[in-house]
N, C-alpha and C. Protein backbone atom coordinates (compact mmCIF):
# COMPACT_ATOMS: atom_id res chain seq x y z
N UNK A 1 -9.36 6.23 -17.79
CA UNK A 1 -9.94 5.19 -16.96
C UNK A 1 -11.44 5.11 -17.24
N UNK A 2 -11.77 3.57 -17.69
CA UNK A 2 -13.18 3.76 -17.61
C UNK A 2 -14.18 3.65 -16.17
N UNK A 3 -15.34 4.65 -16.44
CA UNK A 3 -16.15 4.24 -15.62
C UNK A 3 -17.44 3.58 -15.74
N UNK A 4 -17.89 3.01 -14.45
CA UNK A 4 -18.68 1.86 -14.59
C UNK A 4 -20.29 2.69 -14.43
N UNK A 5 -21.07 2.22 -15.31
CA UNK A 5 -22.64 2.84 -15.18
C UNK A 5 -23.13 2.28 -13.50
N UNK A 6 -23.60 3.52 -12.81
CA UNK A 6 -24.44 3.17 -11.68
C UNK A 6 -25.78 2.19 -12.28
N UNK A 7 -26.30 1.46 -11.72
CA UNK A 7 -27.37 0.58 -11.93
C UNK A 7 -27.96 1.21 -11.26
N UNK A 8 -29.69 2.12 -11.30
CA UNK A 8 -30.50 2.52 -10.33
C UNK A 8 -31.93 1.19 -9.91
N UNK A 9 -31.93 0.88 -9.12
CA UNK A 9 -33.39 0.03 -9.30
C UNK A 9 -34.48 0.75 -10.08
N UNK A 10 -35.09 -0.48 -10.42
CA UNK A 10 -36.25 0.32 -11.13
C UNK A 10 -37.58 0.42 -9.98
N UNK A 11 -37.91 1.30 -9.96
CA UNK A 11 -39.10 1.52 -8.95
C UNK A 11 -40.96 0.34 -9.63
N UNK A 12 -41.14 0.04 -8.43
CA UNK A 12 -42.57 -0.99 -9.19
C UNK A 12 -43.59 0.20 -9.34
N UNK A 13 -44.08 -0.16 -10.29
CA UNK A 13 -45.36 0.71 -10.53
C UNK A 13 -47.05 0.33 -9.14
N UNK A 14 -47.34 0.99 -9.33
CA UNK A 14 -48.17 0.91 -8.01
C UNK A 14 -49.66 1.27 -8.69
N UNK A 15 -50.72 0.66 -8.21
CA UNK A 15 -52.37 1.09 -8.68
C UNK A 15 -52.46 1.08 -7.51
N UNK A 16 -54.05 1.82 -7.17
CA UNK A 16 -54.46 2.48 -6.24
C UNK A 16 -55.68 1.52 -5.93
N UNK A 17 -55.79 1.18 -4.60
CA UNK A 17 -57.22 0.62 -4.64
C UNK A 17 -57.95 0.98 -3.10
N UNK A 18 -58.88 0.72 -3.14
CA UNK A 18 -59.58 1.06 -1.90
C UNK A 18 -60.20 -0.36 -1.09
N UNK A 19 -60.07 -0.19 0.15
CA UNK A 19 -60.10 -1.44 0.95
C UNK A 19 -60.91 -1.08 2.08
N UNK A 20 -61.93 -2.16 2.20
CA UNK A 20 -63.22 -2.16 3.72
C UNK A 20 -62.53 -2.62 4.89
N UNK A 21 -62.72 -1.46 6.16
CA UNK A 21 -62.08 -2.44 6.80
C UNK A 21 -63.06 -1.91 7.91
N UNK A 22 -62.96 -2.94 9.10
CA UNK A 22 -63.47 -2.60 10.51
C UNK A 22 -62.81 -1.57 10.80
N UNK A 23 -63.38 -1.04 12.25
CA UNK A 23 -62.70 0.05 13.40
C UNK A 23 -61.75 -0.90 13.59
N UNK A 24 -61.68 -1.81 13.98
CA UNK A 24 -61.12 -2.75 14.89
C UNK A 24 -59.65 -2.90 13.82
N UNK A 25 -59.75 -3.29 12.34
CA UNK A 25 -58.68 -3.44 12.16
C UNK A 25 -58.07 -2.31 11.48
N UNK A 26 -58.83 -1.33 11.33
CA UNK A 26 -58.04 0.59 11.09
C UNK A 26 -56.95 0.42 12.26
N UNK A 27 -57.60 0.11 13.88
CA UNK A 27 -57.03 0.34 15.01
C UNK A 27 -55.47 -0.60 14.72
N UNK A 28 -55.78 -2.23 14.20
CA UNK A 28 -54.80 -2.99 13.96
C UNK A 28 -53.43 -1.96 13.01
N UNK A 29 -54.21 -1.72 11.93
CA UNK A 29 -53.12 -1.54 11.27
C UNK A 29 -52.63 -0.29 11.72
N UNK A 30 -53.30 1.09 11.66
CA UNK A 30 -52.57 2.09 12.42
C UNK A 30 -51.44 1.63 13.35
N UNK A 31 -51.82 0.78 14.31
CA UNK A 31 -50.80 0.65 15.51
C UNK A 31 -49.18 -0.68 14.44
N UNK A 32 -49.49 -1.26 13.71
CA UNK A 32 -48.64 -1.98 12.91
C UNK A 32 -47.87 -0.72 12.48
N UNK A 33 -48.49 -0.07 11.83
CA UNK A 33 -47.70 1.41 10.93
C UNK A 33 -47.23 2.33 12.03
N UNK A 34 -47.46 2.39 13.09
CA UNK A 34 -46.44 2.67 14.42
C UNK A 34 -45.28 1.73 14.60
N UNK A 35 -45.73 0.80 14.91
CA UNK A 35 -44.32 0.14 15.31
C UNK A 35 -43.51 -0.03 14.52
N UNK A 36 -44.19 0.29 13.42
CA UNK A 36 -42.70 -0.37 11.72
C UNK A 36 -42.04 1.25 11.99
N UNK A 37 -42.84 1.98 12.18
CA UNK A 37 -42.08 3.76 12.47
C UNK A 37 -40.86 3.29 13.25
N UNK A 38 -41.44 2.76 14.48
CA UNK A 38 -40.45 3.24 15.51
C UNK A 38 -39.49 1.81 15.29
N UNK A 39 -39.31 1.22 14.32
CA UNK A 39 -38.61 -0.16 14.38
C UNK A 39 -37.46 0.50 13.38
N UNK A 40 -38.25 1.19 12.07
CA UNK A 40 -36.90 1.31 11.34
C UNK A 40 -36.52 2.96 11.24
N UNK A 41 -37.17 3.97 12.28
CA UNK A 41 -36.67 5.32 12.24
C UNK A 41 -37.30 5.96 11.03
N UNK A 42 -38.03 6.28 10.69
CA UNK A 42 -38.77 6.76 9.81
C UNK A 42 -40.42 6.34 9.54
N UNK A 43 -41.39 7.40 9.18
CA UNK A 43 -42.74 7.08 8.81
C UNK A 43 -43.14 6.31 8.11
N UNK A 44 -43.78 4.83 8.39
CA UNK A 44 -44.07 3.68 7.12
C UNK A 44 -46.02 3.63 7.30
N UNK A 45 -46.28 3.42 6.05
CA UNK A 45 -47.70 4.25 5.52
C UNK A 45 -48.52 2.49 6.17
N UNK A 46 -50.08 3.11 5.94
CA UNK A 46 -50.67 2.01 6.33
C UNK A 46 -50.29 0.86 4.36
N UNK A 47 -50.21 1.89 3.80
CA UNK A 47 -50.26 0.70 2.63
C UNK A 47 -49.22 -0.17 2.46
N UNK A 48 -47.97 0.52 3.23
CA UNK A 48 -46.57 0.12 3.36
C UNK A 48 -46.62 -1.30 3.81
N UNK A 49 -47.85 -1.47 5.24
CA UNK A 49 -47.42 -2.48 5.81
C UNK A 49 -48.37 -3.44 5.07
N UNK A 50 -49.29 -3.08 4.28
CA UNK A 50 -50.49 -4.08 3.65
C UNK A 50 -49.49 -4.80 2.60
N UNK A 51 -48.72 -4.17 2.03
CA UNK A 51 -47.36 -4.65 0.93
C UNK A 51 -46.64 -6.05 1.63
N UNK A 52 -45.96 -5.43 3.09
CA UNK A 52 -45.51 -6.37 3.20
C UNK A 52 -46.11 -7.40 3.42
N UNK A 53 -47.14 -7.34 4.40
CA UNK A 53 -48.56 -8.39 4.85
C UNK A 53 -48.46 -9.23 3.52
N UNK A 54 -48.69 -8.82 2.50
CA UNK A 54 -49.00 -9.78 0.77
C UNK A 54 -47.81 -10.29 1.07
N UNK A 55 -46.62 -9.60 0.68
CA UNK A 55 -45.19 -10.21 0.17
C UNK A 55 -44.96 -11.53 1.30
N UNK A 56 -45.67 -11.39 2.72
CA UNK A 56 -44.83 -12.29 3.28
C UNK A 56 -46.07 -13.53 2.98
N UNK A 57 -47.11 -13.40 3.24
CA UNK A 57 -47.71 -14.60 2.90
C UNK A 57 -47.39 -15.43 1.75
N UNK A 58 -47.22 -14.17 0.71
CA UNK A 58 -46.83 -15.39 -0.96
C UNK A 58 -45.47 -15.87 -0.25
N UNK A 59 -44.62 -15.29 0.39
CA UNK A 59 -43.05 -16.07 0.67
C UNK A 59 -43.39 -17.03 1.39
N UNK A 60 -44.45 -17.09 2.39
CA UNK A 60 -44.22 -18.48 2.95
C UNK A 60 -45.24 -19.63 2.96
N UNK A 61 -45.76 -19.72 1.57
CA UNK A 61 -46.39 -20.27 0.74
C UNK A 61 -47.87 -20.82 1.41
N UNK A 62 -48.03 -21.84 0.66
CA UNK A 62 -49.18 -22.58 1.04
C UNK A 62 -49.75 -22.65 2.16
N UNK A 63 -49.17 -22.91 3.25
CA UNK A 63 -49.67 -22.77 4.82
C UNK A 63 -49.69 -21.27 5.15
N UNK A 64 -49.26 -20.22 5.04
CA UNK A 64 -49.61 -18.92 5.43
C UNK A 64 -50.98 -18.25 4.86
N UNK A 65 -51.05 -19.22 3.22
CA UNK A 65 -52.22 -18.77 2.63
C UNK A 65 -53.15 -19.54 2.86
N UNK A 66 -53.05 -20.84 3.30
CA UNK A 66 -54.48 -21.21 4.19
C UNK A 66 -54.63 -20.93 5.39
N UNK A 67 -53.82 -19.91 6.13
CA UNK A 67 -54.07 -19.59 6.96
C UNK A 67 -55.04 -18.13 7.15
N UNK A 68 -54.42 -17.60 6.24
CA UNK A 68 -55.25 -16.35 5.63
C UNK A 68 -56.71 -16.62 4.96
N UNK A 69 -56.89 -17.72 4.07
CA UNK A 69 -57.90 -18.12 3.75
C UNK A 69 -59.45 -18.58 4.93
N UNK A 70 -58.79 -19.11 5.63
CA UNK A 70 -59.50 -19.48 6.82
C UNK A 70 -59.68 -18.48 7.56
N UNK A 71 -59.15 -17.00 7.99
CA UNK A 71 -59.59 -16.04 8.00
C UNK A 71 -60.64 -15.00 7.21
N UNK A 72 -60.73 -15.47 6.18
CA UNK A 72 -61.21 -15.25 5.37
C UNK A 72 -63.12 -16.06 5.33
N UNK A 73 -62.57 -16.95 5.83
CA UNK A 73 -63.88 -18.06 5.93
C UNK A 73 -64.89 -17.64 6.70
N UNK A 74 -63.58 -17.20 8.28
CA UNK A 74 -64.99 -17.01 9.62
C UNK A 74 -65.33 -15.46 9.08
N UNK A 75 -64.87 -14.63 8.70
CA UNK A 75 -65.29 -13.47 7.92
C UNK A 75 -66.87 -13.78 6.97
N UNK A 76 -67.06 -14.72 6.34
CA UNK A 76 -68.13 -14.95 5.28
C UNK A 76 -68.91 -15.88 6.38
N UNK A 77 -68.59 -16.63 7.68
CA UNK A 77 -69.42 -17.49 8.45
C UNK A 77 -69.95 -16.46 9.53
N UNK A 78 -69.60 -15.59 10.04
CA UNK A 78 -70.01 -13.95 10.78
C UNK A 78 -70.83 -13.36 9.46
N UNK A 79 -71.39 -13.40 8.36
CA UNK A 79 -71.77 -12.74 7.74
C UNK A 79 -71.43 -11.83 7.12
N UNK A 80 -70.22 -11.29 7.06
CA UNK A 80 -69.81 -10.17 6.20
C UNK A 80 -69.64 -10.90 4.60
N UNK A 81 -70.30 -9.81 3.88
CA UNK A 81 -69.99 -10.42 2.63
C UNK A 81 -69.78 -9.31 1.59
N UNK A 82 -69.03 -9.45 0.45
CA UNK A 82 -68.14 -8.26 -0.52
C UNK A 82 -68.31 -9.11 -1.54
N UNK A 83 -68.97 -8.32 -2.81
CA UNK A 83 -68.86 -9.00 -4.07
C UNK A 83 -69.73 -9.85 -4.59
N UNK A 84 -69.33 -11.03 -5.31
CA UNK A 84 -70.70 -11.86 -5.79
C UNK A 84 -69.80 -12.75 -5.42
N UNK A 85 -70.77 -14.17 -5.27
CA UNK A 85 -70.82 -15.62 -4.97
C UNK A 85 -70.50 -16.53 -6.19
N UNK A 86 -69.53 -17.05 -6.17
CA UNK A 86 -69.29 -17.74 -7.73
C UNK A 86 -70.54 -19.15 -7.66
């Protein structure tokens, strides 16, 4: 009898980066990376939920990302600023 090869997923490769954030949103995401704990029974990392945060905005296209963008705006209209000015 033949048998059939298991298919394993392939795991994504991952880079490392470092990210500024307020007290205010350490406090945000810590408490996000709680509730994803206690939602699916196991420890989910703060980067865990920054993953999904990306994945769901690209899924729900254009309006989630001008919505994010415009967050992004009153961020640079409050004065915070990262990087150079094109």
């Amino acid at each position: 009898m033949a048998r059939t090869k298991k298919l394993t997923p392939e795991k994504p490769q991952f880079s490392i980066h470092s990210v500024t954030l307020t007290t205010e949103e350490v406090g945000a995401l810590e408490q996000l990376s709680r509730d994803a704990s206690d939602f699916l029974g196991r420890s989910i990392s703060s980067s865990a939920v920054i993953r999904a945060l990306l994945r769901q905005v690209v899924k729900q296209g254009p309006p989630a990302a001008d919505a994010l963008f415009i967050e992004v705006e009153r961020e640079l209209k409050a004065g915070v600023r990262w990087g150079k000015q094109q």
